[in-house]
N, C-alpha and C. Protein backbone atom coordinates (compact mmCIF):
# COMPACT_ATOMS: atom_id res chain seq x y z
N UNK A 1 -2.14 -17.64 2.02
CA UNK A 1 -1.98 -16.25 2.36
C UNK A 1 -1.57 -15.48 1.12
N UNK A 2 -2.33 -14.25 0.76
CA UNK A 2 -1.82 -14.02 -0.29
C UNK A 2 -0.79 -12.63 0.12
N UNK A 3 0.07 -12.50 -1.31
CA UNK A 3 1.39 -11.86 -0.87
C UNK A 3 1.11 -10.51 -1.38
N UNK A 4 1.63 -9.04 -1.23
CA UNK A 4 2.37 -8.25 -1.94
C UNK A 4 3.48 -7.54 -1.73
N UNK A 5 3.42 -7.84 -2.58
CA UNK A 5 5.40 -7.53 -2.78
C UNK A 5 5.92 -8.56 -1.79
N UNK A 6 6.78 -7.84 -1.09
CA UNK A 6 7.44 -8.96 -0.60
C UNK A 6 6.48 -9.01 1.10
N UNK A 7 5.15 -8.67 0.85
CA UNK A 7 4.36 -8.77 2.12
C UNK A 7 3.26 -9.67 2.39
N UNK A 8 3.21 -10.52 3.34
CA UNK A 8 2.54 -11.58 3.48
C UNK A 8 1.28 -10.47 3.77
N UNK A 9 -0.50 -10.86 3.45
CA UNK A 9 -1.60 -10.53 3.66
C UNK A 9 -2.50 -10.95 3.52
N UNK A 10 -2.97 -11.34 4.95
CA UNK A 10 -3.97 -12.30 5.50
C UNK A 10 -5.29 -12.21 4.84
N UNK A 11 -5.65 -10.66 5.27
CA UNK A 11 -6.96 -10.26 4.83
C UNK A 11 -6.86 -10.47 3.54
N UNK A 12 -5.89 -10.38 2.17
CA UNK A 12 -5.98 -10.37 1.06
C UNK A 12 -6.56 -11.88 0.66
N UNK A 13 -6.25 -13.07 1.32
CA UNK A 13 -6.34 -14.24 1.47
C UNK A 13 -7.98 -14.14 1.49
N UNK A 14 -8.41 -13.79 2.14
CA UNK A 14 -9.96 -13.70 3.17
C UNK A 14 -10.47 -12.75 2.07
N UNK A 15 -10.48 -11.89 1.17
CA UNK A 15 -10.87 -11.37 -0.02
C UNK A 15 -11.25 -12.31 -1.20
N UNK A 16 -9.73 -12.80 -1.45
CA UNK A 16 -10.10 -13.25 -2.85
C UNK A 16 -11.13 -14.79 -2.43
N UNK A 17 -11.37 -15.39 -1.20
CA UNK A 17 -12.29 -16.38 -0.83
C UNK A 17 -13.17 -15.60 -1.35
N UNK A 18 -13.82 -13.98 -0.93
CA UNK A 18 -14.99 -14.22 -0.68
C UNK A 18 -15.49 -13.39 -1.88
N UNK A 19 -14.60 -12.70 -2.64
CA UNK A 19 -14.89 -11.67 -3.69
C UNK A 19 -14.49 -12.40 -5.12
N UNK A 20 -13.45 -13.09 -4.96
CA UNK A 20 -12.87 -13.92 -6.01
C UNK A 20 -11.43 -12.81 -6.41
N UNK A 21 -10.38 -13.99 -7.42
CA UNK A 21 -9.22 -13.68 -7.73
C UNK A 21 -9.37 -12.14 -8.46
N UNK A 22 -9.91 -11.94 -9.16
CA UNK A 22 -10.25 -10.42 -9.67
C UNK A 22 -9.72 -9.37 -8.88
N UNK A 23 -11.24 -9.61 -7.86
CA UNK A 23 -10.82 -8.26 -7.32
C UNK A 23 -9.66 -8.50 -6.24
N UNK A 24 -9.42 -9.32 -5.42
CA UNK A 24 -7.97 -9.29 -5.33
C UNK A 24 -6.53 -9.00 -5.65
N UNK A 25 -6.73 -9.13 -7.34
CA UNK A 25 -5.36 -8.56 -8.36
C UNK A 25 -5.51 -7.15 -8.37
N UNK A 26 -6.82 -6.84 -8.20
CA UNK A 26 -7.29 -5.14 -7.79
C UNK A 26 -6.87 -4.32 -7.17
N UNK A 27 -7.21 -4.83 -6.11
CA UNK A 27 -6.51 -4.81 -4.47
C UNK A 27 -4.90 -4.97 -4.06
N UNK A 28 -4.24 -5.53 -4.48
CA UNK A 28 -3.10 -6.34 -4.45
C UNK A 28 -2.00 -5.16 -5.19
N UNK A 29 -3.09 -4.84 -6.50
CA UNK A 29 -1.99 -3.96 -7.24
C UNK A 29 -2.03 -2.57 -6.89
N UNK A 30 -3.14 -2.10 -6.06
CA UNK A 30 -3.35 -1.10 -5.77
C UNK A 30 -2.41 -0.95 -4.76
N UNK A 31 -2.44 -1.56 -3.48
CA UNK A 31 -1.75 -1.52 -2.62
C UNK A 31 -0.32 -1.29 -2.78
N UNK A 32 0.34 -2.57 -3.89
CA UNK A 32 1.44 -2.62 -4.29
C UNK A 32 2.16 -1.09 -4.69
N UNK A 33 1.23 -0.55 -5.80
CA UNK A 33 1.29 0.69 -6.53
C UNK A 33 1.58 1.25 -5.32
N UNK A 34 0.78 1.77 -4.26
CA UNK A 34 1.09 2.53 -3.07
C UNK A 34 2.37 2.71 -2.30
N UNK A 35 2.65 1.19 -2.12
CA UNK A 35 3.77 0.48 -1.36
C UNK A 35 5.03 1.37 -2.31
N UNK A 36 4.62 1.02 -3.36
CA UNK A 36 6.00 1.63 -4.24
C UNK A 36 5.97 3.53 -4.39
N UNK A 37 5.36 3.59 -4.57
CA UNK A 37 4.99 5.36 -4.43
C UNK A 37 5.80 5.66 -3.24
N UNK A 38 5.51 5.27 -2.45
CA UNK A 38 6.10 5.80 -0.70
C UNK A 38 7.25 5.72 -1.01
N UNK A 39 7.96 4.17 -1.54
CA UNK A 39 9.31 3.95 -1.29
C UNK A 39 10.38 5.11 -2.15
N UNK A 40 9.18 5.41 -3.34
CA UNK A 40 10.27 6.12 -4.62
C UNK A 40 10.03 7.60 -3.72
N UNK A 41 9.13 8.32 -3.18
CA UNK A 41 9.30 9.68 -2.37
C UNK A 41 10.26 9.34 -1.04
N UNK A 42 10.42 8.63 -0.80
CA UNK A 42 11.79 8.11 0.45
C UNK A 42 12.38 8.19 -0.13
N UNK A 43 13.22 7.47 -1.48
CA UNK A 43 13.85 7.80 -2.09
C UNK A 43 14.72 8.86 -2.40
N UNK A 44 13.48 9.79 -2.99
CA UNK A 44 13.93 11.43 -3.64
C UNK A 44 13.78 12.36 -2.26
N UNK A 45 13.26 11.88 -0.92
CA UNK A 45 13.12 12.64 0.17
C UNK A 45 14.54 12.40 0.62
N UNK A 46 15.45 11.27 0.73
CA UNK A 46 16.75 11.05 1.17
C UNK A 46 17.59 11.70 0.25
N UNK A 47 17.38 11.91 -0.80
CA UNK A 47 18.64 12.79 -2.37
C UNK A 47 18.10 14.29 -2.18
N UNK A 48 16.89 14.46 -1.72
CA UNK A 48 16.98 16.40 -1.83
C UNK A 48 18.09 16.93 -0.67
N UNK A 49 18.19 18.05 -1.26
CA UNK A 49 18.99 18.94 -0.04
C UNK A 49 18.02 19.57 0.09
N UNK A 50 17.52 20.52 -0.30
CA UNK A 50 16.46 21.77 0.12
C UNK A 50 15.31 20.91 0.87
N UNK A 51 15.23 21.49 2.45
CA UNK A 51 14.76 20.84 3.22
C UNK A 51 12.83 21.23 3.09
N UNK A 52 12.61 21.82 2.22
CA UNK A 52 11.02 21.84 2.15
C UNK A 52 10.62 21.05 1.51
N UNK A 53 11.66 20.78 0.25
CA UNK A 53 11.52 19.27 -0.35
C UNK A 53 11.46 18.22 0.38
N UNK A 54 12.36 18.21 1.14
CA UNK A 54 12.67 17.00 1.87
C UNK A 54 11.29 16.42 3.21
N UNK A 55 10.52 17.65 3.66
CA UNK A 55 10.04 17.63 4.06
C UNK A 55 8.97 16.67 3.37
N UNK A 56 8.40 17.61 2.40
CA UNK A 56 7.31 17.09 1.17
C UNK A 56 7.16 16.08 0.52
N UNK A 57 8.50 15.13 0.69
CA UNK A 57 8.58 13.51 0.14
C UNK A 57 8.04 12.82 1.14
N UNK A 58 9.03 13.90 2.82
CA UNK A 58 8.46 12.28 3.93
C UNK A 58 6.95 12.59 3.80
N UNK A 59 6.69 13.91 3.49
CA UNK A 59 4.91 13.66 3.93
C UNK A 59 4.40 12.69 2.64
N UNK A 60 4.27 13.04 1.45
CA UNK A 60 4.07 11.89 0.34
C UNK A 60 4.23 10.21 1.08
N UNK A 61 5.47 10.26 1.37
CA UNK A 61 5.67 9.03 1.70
C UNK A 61 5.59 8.53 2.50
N UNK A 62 4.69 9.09 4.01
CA UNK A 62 3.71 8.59 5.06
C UNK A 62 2.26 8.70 4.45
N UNK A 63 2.31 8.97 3.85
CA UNK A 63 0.40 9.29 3.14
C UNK A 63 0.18 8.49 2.24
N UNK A 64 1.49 7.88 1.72
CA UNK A 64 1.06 6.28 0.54
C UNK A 64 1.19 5.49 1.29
N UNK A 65 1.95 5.19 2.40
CA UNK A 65 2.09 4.03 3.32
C UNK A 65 0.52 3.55 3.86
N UNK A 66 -0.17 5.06 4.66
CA UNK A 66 -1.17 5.41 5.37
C UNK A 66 -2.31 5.05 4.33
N UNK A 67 -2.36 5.36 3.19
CA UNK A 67 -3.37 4.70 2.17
C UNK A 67 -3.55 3.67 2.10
N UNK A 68 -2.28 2.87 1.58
CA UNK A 68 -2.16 1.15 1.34
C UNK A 68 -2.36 0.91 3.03
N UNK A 69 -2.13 1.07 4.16
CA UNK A 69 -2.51 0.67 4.95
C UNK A 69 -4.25 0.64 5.47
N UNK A 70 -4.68 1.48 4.93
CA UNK A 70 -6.22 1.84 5.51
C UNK A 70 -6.99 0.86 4.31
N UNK A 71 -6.06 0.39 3.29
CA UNK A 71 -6.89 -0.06 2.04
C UNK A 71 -6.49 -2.06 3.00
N UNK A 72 -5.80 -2.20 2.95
CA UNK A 72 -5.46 -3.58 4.13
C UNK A 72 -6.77 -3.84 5.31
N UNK A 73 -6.52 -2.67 5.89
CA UNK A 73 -7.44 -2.60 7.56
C UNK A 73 -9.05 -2.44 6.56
N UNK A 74 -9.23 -1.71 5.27
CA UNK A 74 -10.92 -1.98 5.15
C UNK A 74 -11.14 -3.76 4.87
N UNK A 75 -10.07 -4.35 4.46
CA UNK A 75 -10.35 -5.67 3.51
C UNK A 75 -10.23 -6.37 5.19
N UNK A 76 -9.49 -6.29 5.85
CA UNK A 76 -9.46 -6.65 6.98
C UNK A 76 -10.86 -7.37 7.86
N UNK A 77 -11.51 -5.41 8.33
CA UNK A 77 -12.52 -5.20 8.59
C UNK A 77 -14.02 -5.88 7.90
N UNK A 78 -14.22 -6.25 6.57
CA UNK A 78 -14.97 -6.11 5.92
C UNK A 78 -14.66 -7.27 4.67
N UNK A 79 -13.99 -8.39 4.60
CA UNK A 79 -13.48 -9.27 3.92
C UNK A 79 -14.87 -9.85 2.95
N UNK A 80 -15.85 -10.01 3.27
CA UNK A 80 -17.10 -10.29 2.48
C UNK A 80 -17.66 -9.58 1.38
N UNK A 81 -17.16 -8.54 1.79
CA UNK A 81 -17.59 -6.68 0.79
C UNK A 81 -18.55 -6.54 1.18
């Protein structure tokens, strides 16, 4: 099963079979990159006071979650390419 971050991913497993290790590290870091984007606008969305800010991180930081997630569900869907 392959991992990112600290997330087990099945489909990533079922990729690098069928695409090879490459594009997997592709995939993997992309996601990762995402994963971390969200967490650092949670972050600065929990430290603002001015609530339009605050607003504007959680949206950032449902929309990187929602990325790296839809980038999971295509490899999912579609593991062969």
């Amino acid at each position: 099963m392959a991992v990112i971050g600290d997330r087990e991913c099945p489909a990533l497993a079922l990729l690098k079979q069928a695409w090879g290790a490459t594009t997997v590290k592709d995939y993997c870091a992309s996601i990762e990159k995402l994963r971390k984007d969200a967490a650092e606008a949670a972050h600065i969305r929990d430290l603002a006071t001015d609530q339009t800010k605050r607003d504007m991180y959680d949206n950032l930081h449902k929309h990187f979650n929602r990325l790296a997630d839809e980038i999971e569900q295509a490899v999912k869907s579609n593991p062969a390419g």
